[in-house]
PDB file of N, CA and C in Angstrom:
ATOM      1  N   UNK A   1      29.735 -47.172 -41.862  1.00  0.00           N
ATOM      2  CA  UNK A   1      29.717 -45.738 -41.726  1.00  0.00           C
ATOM      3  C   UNK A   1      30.245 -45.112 -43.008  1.00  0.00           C
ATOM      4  N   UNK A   2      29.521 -44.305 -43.703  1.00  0.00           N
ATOM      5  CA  UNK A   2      29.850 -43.139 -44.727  1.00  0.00           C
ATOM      6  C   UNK A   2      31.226 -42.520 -44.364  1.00  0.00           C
ATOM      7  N   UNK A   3      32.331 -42.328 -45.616  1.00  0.00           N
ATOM      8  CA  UNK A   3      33.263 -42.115 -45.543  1.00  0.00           C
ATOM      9  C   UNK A   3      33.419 -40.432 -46.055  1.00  0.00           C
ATOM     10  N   UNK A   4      33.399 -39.279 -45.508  1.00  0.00           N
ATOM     11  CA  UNK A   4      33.799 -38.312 -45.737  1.00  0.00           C
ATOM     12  C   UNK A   4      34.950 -38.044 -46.935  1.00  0.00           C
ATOM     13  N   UNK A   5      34.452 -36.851 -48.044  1.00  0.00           N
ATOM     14  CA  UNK A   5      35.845 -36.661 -48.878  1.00  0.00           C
ATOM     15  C   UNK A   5      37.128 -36.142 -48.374  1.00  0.00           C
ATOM     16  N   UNK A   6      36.773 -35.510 -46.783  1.00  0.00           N
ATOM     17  CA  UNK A   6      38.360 -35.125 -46.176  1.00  0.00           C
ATOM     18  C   UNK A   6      38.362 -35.839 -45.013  1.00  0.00           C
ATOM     19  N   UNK A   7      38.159 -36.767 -44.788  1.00  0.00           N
ATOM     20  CA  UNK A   7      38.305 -37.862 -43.706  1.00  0.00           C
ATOM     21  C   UNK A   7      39.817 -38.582 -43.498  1.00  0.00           C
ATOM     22  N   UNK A   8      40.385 -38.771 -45.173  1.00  0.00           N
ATOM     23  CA  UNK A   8      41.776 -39.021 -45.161  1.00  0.00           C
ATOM     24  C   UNK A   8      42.642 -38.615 -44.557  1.00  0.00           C
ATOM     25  N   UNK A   9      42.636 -36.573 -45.326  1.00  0.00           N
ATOM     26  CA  UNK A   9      43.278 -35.931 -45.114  1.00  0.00           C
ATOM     27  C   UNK A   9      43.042 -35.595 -43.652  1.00  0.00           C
ATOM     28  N   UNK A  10      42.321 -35.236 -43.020  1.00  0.00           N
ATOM     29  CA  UNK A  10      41.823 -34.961 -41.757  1.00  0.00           C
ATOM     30  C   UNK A  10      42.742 -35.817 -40.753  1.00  0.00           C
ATOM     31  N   UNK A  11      42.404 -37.122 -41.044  1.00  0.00           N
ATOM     32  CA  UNK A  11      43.594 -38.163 -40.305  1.00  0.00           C
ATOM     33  C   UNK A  11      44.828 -37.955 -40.501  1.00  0.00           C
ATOM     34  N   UNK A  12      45.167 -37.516 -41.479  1.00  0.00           N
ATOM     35  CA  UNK A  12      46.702 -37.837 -41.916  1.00  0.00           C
ATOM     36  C   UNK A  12      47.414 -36.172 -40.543  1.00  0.00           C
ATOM     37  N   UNK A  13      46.516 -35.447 -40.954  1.00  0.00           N
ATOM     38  CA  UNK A  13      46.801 -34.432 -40.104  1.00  0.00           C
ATOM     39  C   UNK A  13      46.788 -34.201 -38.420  1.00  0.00           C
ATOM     40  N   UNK A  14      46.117 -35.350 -38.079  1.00  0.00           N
ATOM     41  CA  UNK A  14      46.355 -35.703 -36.714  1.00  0.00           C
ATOM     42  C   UNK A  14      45.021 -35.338 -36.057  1.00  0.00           C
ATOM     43  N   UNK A  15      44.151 -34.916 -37.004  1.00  0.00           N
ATOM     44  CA  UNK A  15      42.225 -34.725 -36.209  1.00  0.00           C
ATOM     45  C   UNK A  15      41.323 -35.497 -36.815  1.00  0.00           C
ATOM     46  N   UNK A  16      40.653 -35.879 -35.814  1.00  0.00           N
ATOM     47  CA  UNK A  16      39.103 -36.564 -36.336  1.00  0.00           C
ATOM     48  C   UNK A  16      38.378 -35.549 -36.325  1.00  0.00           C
ATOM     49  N   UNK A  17      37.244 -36.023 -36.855  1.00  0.00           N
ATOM     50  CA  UNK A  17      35.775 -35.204 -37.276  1.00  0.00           C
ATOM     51  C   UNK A  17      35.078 -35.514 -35.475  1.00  0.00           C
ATOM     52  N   UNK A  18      34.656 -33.895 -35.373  1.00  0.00           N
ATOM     53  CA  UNK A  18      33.693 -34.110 -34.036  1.00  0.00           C
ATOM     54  C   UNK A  18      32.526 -34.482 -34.248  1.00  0.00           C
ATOM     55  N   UNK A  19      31.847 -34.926 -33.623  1.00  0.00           N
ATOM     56  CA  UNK A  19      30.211 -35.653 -33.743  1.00  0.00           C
ATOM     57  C   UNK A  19      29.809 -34.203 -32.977  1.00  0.00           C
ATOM     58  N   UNK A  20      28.346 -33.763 -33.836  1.00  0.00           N
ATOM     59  CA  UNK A  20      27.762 -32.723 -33.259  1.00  0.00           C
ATOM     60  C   UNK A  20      27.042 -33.177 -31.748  1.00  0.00           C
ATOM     61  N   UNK A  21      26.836 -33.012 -30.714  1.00  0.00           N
ATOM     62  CA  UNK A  21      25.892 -33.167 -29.610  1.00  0.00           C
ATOM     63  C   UNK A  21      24.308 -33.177 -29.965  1.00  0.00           C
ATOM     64  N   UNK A  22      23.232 -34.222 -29.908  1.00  0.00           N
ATOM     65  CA  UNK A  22      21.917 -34.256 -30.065  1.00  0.00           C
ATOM     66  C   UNK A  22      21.339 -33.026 -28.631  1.00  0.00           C
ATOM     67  N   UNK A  23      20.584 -32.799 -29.296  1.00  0.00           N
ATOM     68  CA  UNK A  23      20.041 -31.549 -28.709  1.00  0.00           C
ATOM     69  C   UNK A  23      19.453 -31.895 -26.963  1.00  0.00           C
ATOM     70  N   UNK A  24      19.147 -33.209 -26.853  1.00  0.00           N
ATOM     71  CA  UNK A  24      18.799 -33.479 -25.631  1.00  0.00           C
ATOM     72  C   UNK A  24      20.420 -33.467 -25.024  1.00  0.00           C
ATOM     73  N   UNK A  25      21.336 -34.007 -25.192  1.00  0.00           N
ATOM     74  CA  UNK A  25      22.143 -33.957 -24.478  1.00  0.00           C
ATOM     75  C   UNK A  25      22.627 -32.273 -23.993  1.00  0.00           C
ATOM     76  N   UNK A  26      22.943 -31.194 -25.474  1.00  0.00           N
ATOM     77  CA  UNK A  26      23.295 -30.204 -24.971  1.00  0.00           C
ATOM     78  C   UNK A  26      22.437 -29.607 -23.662  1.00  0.00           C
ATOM     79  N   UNK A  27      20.864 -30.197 -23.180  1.00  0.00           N
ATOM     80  CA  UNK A  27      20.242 -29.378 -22.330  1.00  0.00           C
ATOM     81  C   UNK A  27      20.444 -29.401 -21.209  1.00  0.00           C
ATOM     82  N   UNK A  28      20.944 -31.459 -21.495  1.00  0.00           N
ATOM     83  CA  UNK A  28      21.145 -31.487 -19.815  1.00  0.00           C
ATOM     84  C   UNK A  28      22.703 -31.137 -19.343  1.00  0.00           C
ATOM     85  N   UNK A  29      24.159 -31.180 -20.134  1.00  0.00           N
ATOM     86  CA  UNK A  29      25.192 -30.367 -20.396  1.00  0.00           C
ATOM     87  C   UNK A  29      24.649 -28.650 -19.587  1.00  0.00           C
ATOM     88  N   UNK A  30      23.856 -28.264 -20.524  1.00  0.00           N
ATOM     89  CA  UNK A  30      23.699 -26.769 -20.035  1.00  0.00           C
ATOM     90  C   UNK A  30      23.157 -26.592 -18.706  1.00  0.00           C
ATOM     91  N   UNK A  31      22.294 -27.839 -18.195  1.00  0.00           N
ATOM     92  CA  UNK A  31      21.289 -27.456 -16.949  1.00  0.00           C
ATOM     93  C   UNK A  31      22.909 -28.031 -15.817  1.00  0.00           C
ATOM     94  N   UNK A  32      23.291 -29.252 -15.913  1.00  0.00           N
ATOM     95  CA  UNK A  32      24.624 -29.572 -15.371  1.00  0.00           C
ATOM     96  C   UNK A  32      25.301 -27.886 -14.679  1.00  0.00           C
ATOM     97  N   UNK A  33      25.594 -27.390 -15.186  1.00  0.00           N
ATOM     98  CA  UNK A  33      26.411 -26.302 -15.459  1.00  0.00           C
ATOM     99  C   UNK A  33      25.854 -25.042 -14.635  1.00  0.00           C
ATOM    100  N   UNK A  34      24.573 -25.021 -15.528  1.00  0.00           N
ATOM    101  CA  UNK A  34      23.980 -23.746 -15.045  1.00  0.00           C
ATOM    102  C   UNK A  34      23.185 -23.469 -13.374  1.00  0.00           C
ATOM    103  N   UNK A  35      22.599 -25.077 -13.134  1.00  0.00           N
ATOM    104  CA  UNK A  35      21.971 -24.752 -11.903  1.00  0.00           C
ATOM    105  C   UNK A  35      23.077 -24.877 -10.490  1.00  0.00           C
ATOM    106  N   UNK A  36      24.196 -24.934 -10.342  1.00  0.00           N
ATOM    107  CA  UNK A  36      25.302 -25.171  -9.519  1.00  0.00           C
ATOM    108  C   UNK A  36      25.702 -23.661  -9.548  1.00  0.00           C
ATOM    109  N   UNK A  37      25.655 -23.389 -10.827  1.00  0.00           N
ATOM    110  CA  UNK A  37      26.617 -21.560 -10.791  1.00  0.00           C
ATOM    111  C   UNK A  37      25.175 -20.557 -10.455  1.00  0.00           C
ATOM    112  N   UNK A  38      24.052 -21.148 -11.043  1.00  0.00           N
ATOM    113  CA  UNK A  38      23.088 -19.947 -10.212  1.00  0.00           C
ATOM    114  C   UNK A  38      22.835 -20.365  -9.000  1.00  0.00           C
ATOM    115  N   UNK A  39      23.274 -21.141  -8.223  1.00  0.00           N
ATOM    116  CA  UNK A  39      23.205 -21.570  -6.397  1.00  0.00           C
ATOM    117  C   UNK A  39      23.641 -20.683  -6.044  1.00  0.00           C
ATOM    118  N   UNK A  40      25.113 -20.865  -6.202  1.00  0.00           N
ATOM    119  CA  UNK A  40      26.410 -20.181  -6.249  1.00  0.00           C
ATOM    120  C   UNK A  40      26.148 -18.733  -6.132  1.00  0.00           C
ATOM    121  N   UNK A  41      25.778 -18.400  -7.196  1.00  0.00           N
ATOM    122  CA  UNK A  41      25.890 -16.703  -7.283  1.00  0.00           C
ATOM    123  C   UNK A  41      24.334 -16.683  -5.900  1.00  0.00           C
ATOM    124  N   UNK A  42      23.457 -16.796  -6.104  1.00  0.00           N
ATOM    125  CA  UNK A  42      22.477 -16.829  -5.095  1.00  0.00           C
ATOM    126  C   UNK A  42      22.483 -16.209  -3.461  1.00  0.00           C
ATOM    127  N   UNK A  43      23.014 -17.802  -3.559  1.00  0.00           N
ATOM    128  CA  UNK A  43      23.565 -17.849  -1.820  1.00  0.00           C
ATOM    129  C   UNK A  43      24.940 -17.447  -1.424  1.00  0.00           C
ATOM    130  N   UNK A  44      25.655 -17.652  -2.261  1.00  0.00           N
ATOM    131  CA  UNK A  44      27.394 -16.886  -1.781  1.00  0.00           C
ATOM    132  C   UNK A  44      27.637 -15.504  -2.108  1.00  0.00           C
ATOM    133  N   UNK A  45      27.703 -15.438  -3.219  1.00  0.00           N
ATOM    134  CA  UNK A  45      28.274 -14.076  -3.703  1.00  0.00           C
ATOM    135  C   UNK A  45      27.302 -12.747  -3.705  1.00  0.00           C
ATOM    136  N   UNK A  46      26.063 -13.020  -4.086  1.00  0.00           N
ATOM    137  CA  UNK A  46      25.008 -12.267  -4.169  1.00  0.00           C
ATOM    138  C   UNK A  46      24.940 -11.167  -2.568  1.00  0.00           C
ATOM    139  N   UNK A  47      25.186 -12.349  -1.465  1.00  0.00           N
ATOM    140  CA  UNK A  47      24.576 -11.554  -0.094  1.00  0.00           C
ATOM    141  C   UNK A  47      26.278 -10.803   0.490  1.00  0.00           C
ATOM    142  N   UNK A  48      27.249 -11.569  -0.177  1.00  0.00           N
ATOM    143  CA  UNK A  48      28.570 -10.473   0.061  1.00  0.00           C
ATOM    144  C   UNK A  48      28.796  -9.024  -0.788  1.00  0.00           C
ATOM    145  N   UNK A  49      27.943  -9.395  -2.308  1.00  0.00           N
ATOM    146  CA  UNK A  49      28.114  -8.222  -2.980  1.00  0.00           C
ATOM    147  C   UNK A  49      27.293  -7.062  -2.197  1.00  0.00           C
ATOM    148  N   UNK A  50      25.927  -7.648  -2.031  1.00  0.00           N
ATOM    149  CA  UNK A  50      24.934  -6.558  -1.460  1.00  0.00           C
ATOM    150  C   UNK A  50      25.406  -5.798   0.307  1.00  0.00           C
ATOM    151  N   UNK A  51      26.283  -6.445   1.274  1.00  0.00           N
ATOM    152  CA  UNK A  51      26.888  -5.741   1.688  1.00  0.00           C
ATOM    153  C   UNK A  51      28.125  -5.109   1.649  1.00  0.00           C
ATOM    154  N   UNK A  52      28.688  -5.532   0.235  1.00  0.00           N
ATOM    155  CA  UNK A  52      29.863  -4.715   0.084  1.00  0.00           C
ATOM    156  C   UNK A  52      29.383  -3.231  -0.555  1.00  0.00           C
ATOM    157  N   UNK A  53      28.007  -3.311  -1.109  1.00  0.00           N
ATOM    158  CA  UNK A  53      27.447  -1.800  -1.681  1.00  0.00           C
ATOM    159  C   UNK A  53      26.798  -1.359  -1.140  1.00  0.00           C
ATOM    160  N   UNK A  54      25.953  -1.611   0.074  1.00  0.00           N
ATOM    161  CA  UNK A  54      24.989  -1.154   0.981  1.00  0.00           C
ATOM    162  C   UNK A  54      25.269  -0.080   1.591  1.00  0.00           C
ATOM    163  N   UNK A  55      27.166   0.784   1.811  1.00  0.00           N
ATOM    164  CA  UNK A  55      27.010   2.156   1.867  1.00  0.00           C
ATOM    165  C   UNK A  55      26.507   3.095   0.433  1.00  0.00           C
ATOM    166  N   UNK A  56      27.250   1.919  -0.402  1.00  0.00           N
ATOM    167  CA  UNK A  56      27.036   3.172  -1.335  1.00  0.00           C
ATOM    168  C   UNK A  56      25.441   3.317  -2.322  1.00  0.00           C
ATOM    169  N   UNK A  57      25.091   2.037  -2.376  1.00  0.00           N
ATOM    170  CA  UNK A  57      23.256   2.296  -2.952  1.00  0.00           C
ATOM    171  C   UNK A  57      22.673   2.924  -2.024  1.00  0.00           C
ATOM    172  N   UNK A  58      22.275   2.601  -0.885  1.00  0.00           N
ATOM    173  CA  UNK A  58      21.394   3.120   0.288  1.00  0.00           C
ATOM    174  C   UNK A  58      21.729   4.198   0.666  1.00  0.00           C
ATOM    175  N   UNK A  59      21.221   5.277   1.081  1.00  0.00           N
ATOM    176  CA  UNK A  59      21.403   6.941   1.814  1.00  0.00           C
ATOM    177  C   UNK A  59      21.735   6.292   3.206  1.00  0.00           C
ATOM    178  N   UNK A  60      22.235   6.970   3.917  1.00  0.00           N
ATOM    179  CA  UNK A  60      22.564   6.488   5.547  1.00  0.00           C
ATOM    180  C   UNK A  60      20.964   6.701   6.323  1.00  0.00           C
ATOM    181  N   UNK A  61      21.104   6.227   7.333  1.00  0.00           N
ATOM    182  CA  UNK A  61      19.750   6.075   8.077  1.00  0.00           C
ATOM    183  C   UNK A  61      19.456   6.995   8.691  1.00  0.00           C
ATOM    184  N   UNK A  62      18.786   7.674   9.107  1.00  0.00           N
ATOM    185  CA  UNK A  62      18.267   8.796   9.599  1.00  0.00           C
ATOM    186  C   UNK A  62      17.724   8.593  11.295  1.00  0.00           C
ATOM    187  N   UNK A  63      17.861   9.290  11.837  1.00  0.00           N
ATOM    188  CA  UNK A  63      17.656   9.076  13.203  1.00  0.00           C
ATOM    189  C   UNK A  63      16.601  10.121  13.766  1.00  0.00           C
ATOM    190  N   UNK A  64      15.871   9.144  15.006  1.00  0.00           N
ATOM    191  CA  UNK A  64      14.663   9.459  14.923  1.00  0.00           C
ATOM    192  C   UNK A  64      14.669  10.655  16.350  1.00  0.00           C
TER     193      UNK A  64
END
């Protein structure tokens, strides 16, 4: 492995060099992540928000 010109110093200071992530990994990282929190918002939070505002978006109902 190729030795960096601040690789020394870097060590001496108590950090290594991070390895960037290959692009396939960041997607499945991002899909990991992302399809659990858009469930989430979906089915949980989404149908409590919409009746916590349903007086105030909607006009009251009118009677017939």
């Amino acid at each position: 492995m190729a030795e960096y010109p601040d690789t020394r110093d870097s060590l001496v200071q108590g950090r290594r060099r991070r390895q960037v992530a290959s692009p396939i990994a960041l997607v499945r990282r991002v899909a990991l992540i992302s399809f659990p929190v858009s469930a989430m918002m979906t089915w949980i939070v989404e149908p409590q928000l919409a009746r916590l505002l349903e007086s105030w978006l909607y006009a009251p109902r009118r009677s017939k």
